[in-house]
N, C-alpha and C. Protein backbone atom coordinates (compact mmCIF):
# COMPACT_ATOMS: atom_id res chain seq x y z
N UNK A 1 193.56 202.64 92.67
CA UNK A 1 193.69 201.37 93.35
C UNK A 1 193.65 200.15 92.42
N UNK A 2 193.02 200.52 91.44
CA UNK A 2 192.86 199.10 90.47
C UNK A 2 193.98 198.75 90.10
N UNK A 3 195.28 199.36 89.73
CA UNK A 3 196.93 198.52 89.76
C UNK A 3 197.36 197.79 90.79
N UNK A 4 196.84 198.64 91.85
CA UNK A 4 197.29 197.96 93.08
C UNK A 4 196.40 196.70 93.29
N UNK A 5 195.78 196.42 93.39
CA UNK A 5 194.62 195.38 93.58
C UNK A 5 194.98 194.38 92.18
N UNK A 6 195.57 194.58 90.93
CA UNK A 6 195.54 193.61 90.00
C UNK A 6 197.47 193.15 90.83
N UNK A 7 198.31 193.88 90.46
CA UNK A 7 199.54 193.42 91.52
C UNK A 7 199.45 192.38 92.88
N UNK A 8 198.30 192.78 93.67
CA UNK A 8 198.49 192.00 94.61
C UNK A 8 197.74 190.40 93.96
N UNK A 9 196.80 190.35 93.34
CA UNK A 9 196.26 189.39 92.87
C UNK A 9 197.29 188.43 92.14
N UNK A 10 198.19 189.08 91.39
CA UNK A 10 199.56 188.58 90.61
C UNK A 10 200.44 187.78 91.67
N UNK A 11 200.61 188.41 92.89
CA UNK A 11 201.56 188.09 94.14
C UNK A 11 200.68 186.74 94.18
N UNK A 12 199.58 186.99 94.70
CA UNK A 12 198.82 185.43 95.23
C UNK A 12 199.19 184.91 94.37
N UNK A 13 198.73 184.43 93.24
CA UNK A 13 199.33 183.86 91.85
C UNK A 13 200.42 183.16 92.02
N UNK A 14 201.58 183.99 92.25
CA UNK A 14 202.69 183.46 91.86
C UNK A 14 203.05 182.93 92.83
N UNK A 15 203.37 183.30 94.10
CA UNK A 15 203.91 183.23 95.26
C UNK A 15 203.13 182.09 95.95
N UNK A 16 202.22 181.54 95.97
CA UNK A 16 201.38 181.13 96.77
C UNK A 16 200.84 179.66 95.81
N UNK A 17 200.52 180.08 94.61
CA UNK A 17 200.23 178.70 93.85
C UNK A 17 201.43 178.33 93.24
N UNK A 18 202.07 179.69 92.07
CA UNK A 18 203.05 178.61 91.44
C UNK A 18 204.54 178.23 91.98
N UNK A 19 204.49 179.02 93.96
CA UNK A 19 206.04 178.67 94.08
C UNK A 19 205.63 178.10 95.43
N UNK A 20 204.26 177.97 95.64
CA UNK A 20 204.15 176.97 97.11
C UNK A 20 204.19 177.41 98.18
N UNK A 21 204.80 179.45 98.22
CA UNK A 21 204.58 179.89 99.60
C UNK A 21 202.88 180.53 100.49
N UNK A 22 202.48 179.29 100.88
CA UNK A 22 201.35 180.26 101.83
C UNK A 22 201.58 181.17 102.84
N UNK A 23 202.38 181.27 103.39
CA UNK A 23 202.45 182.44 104.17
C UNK A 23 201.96 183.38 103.59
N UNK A 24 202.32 183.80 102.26
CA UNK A 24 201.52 185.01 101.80
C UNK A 24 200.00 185.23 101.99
N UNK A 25 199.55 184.33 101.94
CA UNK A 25 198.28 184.18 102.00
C UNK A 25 197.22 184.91 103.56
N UNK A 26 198.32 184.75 104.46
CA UNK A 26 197.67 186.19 105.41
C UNK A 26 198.32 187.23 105.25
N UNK A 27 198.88 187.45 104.05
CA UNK A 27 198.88 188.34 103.70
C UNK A 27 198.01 189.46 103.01
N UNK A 28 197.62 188.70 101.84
CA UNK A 28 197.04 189.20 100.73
C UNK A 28 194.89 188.97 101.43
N UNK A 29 195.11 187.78 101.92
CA UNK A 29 193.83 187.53 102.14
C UNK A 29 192.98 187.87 103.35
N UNK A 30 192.09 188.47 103.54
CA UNK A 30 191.33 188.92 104.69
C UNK A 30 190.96 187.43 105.69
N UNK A 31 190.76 187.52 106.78
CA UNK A 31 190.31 186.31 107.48
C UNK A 31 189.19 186.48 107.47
N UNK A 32 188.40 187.00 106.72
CA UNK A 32 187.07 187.34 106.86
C UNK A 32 186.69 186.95 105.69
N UNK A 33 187.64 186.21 104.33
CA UNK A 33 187.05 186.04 103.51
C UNK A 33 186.11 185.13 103.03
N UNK A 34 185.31 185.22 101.94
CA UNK A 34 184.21 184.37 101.50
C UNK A 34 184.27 183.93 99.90
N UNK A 35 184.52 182.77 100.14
CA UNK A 35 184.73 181.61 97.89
C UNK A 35 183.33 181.17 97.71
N UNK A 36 182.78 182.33 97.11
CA UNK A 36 181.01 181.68 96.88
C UNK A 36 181.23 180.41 95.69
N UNK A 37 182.37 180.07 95.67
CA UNK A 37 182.20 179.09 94.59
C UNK A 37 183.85 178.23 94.96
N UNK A 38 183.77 177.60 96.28
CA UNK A 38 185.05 176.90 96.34
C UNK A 38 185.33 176.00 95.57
N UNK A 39 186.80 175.29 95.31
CA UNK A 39 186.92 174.74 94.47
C UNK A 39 186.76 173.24 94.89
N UNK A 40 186.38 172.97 96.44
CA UNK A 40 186.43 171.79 96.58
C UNK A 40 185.29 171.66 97.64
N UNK A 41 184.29 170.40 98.28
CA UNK A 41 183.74 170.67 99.33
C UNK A 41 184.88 170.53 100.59
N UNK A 42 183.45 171.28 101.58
CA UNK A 42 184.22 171.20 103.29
C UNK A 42 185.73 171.92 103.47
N UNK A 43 185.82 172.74 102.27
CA UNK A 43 187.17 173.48 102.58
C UNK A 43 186.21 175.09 103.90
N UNK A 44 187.36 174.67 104.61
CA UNK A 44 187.14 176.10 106.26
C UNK A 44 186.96 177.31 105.50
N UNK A 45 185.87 178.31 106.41
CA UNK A 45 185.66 179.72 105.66
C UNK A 45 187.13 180.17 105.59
N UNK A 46 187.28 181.66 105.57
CA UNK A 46 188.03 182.16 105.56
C UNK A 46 189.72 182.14 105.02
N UNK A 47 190.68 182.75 105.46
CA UNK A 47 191.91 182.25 104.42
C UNK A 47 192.42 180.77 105.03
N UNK A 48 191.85 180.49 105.87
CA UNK A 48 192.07 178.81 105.96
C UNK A 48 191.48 178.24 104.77
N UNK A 49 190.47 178.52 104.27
CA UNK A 49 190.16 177.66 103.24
C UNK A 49 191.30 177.66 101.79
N UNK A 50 191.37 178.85 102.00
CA UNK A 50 192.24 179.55 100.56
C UNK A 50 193.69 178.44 100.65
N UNK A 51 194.12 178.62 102.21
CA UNK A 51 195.78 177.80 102.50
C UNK A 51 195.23 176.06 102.07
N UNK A 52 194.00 175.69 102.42
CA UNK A 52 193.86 174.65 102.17
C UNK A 52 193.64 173.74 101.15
N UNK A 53 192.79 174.91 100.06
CA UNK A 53 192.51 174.21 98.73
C UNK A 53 194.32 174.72 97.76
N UNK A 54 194.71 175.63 98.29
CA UNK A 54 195.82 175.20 97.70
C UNK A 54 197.02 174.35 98.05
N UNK A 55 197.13 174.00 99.22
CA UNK A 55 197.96 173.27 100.03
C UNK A 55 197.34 171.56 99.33
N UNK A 56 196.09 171.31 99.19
CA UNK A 56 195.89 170.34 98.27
C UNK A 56 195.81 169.88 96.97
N UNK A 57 195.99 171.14 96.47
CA UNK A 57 196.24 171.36 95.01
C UNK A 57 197.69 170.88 94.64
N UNK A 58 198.46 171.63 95.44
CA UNK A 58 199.93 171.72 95.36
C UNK A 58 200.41 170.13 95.43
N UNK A 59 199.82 169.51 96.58
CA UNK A 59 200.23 168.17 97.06
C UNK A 59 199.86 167.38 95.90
N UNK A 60 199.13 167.43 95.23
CA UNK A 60 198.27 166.64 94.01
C UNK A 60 199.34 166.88 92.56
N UNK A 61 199.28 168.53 92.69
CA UNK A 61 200.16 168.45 91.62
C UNK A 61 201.45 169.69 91.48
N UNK A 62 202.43 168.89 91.85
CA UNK A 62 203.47 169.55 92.84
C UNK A 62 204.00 170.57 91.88
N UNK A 63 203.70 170.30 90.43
CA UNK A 63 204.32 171.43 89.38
C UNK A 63 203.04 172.62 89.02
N UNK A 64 202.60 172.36 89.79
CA UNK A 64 201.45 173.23 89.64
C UNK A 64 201.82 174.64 89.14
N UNK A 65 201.10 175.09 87.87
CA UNK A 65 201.66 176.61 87.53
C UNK A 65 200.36 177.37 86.94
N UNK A 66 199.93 178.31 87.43
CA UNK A 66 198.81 179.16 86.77
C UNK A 66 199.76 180.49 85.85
N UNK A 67 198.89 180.94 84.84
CA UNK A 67 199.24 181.18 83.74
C UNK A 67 198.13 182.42 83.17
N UNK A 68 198.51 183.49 83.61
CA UNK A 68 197.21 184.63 84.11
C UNK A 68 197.51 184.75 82.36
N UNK A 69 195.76 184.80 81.67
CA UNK A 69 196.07 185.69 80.29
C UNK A 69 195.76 186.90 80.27
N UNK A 70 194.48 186.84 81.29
CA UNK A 70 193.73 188.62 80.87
C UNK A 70 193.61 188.65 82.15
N UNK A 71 193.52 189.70 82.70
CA UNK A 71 193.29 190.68 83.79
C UNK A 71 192.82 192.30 84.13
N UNK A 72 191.44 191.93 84.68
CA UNK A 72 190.89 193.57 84.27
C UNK A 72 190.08 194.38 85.02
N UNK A 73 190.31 195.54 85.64
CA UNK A 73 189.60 196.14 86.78
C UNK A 73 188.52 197.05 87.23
N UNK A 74 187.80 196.74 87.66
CA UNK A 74 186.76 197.61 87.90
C UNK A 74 186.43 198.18 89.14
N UNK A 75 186.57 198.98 89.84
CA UNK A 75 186.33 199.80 90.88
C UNK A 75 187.34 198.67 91.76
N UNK A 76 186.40 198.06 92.83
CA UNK A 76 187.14 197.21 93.98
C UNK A 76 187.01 195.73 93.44
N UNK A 77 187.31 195.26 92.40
CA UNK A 77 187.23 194.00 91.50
C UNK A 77 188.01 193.87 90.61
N UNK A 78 189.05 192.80 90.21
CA UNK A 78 189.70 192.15 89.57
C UNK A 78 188.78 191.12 89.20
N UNK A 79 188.72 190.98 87.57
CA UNK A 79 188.49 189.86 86.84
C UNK A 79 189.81 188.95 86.63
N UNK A 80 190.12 188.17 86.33
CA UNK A 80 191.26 186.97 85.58
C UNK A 80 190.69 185.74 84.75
N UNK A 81 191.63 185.55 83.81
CA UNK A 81 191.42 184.67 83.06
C UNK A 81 193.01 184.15 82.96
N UNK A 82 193.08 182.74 83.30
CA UNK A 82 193.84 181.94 83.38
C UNK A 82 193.96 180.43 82.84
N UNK A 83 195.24 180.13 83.33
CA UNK A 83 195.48 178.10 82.42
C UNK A 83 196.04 177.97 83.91
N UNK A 84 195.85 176.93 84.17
CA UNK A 84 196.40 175.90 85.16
C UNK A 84 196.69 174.51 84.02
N UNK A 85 198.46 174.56 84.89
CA UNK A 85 198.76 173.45 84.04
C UNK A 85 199.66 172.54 85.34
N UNK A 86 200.23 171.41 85.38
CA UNK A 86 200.42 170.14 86.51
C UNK A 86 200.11 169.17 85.68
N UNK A 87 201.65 168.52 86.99
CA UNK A 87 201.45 166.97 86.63
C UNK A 87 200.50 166.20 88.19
N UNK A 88 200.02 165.36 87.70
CA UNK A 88 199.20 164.59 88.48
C UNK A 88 200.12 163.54 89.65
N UNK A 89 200.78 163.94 90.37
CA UNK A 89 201.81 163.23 90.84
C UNK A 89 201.25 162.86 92.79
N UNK A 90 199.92 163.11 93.21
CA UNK A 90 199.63 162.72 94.59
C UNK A 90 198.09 162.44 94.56
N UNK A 91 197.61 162.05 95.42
CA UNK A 91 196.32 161.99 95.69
C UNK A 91 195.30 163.51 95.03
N UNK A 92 194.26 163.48 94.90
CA UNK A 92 193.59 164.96 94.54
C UNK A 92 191.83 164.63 94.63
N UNK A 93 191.31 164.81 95.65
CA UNK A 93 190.02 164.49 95.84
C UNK A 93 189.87 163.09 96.00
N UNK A 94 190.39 162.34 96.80
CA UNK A 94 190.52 160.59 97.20
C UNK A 94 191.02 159.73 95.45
N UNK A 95 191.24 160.59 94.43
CA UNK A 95 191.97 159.98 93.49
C UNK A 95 193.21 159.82 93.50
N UNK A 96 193.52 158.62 93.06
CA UNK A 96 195.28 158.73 93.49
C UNK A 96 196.04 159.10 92.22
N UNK A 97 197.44 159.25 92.16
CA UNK A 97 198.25 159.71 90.96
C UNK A 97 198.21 159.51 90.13
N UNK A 98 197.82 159.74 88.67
CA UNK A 98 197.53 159.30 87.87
C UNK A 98 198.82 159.42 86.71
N UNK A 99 199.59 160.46 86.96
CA UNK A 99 201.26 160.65 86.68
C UNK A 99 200.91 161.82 85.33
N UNK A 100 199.43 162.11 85.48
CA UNK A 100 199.14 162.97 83.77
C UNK A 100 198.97 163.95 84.28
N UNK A 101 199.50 164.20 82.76
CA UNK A 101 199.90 166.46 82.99
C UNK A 101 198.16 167.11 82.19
N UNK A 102 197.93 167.68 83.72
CA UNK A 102 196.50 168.32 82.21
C UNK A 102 197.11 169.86 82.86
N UNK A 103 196.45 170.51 81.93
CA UNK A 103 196.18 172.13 81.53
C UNK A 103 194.30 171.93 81.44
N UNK A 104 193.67 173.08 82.25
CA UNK A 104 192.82 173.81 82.33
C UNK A 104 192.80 174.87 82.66
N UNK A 105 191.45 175.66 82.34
CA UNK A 105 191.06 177.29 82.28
C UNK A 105 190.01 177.17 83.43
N UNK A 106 190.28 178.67 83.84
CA UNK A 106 189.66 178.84 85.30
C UNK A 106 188.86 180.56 84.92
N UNK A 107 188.86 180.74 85.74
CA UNK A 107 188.37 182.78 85.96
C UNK A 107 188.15 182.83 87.51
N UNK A 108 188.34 184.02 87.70
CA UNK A 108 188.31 184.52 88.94
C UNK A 108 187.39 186.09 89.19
N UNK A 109 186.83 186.23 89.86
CA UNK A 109 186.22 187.59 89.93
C UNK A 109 186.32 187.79 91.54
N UNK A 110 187.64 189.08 91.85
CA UNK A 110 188.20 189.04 93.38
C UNK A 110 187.50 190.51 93.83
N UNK A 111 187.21 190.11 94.91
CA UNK A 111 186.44 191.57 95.53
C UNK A 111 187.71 191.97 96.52
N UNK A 112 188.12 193.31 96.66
CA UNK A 112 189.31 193.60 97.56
C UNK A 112 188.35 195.07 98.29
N UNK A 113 188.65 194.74 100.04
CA UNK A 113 188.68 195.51 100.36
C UNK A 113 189.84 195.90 101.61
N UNK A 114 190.38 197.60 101.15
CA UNK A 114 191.57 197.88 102.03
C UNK A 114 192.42 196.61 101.69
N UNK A 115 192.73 196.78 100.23
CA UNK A 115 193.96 196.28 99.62
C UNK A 115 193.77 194.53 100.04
N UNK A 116 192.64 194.00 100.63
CA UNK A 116 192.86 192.75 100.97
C UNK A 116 191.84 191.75 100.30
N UNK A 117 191.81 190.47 99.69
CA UNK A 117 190.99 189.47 99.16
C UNK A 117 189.89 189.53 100.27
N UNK A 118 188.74 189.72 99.60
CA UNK A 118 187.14 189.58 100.72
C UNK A 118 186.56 188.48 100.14
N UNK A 119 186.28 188.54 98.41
CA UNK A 119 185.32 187.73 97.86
C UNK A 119 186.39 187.23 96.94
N UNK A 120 185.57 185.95 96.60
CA UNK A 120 185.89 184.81 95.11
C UNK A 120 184.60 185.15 94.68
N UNK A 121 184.32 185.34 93.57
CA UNK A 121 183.46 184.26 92.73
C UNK A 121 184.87 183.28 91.44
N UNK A 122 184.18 182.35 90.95
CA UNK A 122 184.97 181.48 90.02
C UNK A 122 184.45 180.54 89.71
N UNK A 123 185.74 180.29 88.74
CA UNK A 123 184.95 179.01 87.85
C UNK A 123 186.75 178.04 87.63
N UNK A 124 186.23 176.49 87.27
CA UNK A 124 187.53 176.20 86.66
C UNK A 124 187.09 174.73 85.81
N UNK A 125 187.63 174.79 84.94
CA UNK A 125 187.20 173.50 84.01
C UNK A 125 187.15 172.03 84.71
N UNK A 126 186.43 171.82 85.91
CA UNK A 126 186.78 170.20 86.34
C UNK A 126 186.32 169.44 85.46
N UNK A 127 185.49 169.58 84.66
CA UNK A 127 184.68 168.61 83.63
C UNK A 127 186.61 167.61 82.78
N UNK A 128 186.68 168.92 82.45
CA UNK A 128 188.49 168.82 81.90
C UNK A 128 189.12 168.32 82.64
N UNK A 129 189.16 168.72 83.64
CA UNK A 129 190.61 168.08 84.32
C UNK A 129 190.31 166.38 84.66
N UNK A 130 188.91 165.88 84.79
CA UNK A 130 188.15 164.45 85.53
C UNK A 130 188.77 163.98 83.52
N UNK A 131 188.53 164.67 82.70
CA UNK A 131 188.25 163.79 81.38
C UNK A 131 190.09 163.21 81.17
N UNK A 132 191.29 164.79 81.71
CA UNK A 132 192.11 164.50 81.41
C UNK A 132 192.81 163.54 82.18
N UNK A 133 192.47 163.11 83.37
CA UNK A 133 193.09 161.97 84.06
C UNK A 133 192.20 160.66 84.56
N UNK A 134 191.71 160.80 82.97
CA UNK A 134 191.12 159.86 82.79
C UNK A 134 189.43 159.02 83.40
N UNK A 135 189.53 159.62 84.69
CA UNK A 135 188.51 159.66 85.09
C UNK A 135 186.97 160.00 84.90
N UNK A 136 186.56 160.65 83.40
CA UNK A 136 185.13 161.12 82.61
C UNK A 136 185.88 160.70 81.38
N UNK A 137 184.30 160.54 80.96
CA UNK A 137 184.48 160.02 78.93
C UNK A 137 184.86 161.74 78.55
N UNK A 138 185.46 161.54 77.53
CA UNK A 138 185.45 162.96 76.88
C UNK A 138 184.57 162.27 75.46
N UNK A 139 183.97 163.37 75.12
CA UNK A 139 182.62 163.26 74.23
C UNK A 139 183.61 163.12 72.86
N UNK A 140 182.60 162.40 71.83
CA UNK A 140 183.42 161.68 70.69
C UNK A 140 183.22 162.81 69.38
């Protein structure tokens, strides 16, 4: 199962962040799922939350492209290590456009059960992304 489970994780990936289709997303994702570490507040449990933090991601930064480097499996778990890269071209957390392209690193640790997304844990550089659009000092 661990090919199968790193493949479908690839599908979300591509299909869903870097080409904008959510529909997949009841696909791949259980409605039962749980992001012990969402990427934004007040995003809805389940794959509503998932359609939503990316549906605002996307709107923020419409070239949005993740950029899987490592990927690695353990029983019913996918690790990832990734780049998110975008231009800053809409609103993104009540900030407005700032027109700048950042690149940040994220990770993911996906729990699948019966082939479907259950758990997040994660991480993603916001410290980076607030410094690259200007919004935080970046340290001297």
């Amino acid at each position: 199962m661990p090919a199968i489970h790193k493949a479908i994780l690839r599908r979300l990936y591509d299909e869903a962040i870097n080409q904008g289709n959510f529909d997949v997303i009841d696909q791949i994702v259980a409605p039962t799922f749980v992001d012990h570490h969402p990427p934004a507040p007040g995003l809805p449990s389940g794959s509503a939350g998932v359609k939503a933090a990316f549906t605002s991601f996307r709107a923020a930064f419409p070239d949005l492209h993740l950029e899987v480097e490592d990927m690695v499996t353990e029983f019913d778990f996918v690790f990832a290590r990734y780049t998110l890269t975008g231009t800053h071209q809409g609103e993104f957390l009540g900030i407005p456009a700032t027109g700048k392209r950042i690149t940040i690193s994220g990770t993911d640790m996906i729990r699948f059960a019966q082939s479907k997304v259950v758990e997040r844990w994660g991480t993603q550089d916001m410290l980076g992304l607030l410094q690259q659009l200007g919004l935080a000092a970046t340290p001297a």
